[in-house]
N, C-alpha and C. Protein backbone atom coordinates (compact mmCIF):
# COMPACT_ATOMS: atom_id res chain seq x y z
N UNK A 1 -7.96 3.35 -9.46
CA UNK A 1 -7.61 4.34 -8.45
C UNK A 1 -7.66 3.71 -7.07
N UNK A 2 -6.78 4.30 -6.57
CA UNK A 2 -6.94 3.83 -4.90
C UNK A 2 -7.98 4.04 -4.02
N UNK A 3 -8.05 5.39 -4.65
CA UNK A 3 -8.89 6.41 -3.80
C UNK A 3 -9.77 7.18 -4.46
N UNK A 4 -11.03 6.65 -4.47
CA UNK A 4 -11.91 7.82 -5.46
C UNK A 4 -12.09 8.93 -4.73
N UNK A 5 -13.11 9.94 -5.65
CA UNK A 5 -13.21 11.19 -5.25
C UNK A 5 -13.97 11.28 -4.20
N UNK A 6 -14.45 10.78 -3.97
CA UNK A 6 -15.81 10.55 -2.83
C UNK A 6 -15.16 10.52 -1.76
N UNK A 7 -14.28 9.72 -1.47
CA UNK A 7 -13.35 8.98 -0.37
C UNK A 7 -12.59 10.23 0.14
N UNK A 8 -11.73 10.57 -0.92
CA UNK A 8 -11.06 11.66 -0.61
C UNK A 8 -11.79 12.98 0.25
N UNK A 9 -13.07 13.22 -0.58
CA UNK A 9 -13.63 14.63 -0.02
C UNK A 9 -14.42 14.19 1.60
N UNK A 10 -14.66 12.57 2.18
CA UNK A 10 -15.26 12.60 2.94
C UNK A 10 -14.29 12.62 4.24
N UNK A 11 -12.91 12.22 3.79
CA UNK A 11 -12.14 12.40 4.37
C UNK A 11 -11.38 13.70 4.73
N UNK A 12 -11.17 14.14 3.57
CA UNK A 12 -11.06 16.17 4.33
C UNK A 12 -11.92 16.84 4.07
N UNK A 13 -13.32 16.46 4.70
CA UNK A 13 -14.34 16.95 4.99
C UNK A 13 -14.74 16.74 6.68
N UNK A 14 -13.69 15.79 6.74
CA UNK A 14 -14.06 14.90 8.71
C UNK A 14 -13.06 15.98 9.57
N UNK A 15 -14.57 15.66 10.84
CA UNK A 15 -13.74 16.86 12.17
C UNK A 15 -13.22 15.82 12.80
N UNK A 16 -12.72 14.85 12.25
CA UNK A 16 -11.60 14.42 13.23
C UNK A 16 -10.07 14.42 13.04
N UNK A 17 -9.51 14.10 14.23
CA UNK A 17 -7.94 14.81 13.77
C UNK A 17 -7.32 14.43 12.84
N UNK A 18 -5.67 15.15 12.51
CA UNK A 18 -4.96 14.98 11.52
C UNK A 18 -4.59 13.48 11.35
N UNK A 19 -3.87 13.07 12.67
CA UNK A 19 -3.64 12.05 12.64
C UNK A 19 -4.59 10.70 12.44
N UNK A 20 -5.74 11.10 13.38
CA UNK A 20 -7.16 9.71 12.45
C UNK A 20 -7.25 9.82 11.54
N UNK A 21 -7.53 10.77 10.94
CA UNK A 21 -7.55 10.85 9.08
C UNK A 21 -6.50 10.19 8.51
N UNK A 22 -5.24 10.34 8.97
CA UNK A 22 -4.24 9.96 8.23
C UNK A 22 -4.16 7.96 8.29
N UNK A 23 -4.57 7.69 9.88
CA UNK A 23 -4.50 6.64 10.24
C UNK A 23 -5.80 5.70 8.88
N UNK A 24 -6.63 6.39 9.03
CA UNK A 24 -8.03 5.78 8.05
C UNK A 24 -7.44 5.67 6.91
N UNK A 25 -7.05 6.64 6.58
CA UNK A 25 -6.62 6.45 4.80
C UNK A 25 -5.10 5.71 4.75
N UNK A 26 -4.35 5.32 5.66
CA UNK A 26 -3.45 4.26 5.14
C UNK A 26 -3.78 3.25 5.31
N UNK A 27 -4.99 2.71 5.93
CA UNK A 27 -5.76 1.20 6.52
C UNK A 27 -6.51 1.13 4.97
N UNK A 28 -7.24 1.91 4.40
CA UNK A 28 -7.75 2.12 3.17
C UNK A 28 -6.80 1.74 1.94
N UNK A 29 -5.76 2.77 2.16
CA UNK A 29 -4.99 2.45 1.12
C UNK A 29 -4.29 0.91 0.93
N UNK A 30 -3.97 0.69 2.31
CA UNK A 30 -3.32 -0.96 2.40
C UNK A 30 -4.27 -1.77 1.96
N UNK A 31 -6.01 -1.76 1.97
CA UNK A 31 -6.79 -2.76 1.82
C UNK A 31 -6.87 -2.49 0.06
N UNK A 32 -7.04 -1.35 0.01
CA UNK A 32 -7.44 -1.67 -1.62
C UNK A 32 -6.12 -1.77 -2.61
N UNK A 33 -4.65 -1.75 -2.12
CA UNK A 33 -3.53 -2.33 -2.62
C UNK A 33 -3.94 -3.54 -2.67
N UNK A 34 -4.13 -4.29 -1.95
CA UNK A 34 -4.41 -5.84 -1.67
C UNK A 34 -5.35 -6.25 -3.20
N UNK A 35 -6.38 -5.52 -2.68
CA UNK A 35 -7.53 -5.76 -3.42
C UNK A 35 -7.45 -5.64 -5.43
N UNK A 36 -6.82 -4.81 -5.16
CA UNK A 36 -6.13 -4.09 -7.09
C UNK A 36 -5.11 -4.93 -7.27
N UNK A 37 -4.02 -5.35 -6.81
CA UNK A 37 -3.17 -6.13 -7.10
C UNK A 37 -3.05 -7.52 -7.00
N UNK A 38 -4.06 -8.00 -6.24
CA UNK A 38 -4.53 -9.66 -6.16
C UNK A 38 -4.97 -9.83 -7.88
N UNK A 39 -4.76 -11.04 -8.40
CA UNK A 39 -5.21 -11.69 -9.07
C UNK A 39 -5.98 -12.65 -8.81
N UNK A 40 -7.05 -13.12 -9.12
CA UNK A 40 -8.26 -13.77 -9.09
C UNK A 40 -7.16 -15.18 -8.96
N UNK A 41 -7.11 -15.72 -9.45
CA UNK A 41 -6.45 -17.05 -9.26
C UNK A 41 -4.99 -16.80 -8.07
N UNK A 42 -4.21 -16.05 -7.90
CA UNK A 42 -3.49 -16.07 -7.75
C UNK A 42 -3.07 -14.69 -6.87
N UNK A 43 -3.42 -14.86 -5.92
CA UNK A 43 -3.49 -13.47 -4.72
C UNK A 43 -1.79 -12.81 -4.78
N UNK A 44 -1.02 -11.82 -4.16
CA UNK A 44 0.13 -11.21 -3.87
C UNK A 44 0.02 -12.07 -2.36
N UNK A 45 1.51 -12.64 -2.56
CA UNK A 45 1.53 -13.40 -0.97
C UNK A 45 3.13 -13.01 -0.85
N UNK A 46 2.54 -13.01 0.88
CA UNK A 46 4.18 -13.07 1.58
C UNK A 46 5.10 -14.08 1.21
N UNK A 47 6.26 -14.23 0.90
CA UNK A 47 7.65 -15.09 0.91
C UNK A 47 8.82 -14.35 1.73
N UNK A 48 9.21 -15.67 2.77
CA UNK A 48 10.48 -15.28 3.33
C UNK A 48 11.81 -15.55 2.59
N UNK A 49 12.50 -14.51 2.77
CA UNK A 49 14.19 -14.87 2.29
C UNK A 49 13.89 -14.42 0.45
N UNK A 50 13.63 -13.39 0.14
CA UNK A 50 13.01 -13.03 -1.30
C UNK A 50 14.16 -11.55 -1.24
N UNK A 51 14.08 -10.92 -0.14
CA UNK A 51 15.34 -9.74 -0.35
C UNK A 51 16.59 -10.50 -0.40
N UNK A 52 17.13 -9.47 -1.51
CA UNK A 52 17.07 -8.28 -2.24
C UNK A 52 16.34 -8.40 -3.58
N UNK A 53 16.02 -9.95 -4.11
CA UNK A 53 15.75 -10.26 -5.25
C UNK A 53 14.35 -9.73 -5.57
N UNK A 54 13.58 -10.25 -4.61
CA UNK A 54 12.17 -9.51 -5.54
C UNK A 54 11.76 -8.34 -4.26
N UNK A 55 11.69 -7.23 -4.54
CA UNK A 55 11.34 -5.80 -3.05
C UNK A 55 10.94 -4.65 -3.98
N UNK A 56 11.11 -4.94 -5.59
CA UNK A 56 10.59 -2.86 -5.90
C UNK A 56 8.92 -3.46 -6.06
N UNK A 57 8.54 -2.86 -6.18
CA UNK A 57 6.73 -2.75 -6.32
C UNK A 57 6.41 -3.12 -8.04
N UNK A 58 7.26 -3.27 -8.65
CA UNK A 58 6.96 -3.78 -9.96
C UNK A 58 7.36 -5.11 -10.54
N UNK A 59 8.41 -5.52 -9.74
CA UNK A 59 8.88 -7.15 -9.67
C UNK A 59 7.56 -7.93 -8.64
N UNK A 60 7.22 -6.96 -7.68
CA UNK A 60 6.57 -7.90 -6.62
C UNK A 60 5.05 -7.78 -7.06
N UNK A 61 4.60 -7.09 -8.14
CA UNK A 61 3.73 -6.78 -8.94
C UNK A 61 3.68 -8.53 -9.79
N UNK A 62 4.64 -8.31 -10.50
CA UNK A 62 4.97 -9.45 -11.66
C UNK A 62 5.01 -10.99 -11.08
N UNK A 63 5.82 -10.50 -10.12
CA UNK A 63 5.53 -12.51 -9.49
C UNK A 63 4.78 -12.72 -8.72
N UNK A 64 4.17 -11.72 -7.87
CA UNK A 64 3.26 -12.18 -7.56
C UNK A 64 3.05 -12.46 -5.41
N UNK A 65 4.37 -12.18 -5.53
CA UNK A 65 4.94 -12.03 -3.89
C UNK A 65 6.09 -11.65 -3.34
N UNK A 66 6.49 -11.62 -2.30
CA UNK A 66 7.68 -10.90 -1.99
C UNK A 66 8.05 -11.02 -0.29
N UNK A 67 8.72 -10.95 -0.21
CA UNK A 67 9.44 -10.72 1.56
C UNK A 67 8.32 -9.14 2.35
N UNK A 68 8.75 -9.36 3.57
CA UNK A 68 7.77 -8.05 3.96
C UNK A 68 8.51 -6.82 3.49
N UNK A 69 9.50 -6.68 3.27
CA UNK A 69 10.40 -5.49 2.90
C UNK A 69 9.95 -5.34 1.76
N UNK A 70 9.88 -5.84 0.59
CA UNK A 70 9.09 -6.00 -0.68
C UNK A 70 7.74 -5.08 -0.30
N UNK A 71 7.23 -5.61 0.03
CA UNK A 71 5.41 -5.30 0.50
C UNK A 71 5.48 -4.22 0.85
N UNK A 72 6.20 -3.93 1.99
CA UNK A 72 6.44 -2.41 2.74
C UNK A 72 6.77 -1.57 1.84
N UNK A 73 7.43 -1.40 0.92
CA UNK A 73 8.33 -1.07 -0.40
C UNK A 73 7.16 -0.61 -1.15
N UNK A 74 6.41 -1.61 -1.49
CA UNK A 74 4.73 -1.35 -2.15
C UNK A 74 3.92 -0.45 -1.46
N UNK A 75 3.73 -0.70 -0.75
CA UNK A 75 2.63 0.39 0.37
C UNK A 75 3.40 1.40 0.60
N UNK A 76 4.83 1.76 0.68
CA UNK A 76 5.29 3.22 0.69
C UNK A 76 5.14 3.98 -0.73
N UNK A 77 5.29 3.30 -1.65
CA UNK A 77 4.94 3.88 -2.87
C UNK A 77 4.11 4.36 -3.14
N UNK A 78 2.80 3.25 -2.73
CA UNK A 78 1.25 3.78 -3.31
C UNK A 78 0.93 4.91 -2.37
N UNK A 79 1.52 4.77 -0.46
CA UNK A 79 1.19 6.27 -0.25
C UNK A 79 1.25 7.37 -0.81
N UNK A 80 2.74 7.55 -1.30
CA UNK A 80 3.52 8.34 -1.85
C UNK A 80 2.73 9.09 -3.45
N UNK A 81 2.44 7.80 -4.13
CA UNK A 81 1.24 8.49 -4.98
C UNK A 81 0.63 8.69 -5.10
N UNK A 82 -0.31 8.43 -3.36
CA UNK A 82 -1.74 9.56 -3.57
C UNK A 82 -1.06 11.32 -2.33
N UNK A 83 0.15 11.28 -2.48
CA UNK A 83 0.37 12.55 -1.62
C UNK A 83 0.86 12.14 -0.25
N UNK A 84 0.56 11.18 0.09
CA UNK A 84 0.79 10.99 1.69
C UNK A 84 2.71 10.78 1.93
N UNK A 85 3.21 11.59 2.79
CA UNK A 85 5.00 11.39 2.56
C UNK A 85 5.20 9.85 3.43
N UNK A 86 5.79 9.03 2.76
CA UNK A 86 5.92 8.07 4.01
C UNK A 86 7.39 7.79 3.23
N UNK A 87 7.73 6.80 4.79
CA UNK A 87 9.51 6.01 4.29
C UNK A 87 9.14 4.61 5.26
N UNK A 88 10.54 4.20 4.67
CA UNK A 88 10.51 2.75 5.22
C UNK A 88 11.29 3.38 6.51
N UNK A 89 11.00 1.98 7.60
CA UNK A 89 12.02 2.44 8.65
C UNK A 89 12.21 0.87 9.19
N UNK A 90 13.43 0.21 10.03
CA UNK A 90 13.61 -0.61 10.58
C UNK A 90 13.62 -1.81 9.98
N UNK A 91 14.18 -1.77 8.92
CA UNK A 91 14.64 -2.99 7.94
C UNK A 91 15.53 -3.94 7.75
């Protein structure tokens, strides 16, 4: 999980605004993407010049790296599946 239950409730449990909350939990979510999808030998690393070839979140899963559009591609997803709406922009 990205996000355990704990995380979640301490987070809409906080009097601070919509937007810090939101800001915390995509800094969260980006670190423990990192963290779940690294392989011990063999971390997820940036490569330039990789679009269009490796960019969905399951190729860049498999090899292991990707262009930033790739990555960005990844982190809009995993928002997306804990609820949070996001899109790519400026690509």
């Amino acid at each position: 999980k990205i996000l355990c239950n704990n995380e979640r409730a301490a987070i809409g449990n906080s009097t601070r605004s919509t937007q810090s909350q939101m800001k915390e939990v995509v800094k969260l979510i980006n670190t423990r993407l990192w963290a779940l999808m690294a392989r011990d030998s063999n971390p997820l690393v940036f490569k330039a010049s990789q679009t269009p070839r490796i960019y969905d979140p399951l190729s860049v899963i498999a090899y292991g790296y990707s262009s930033c559009t790739g990555l960005a591609i990844m982190l809009v997803s995993a928002l997306r599946s804990v609820g949070i709406p996001a899109r790519m922009a400026g690509t």
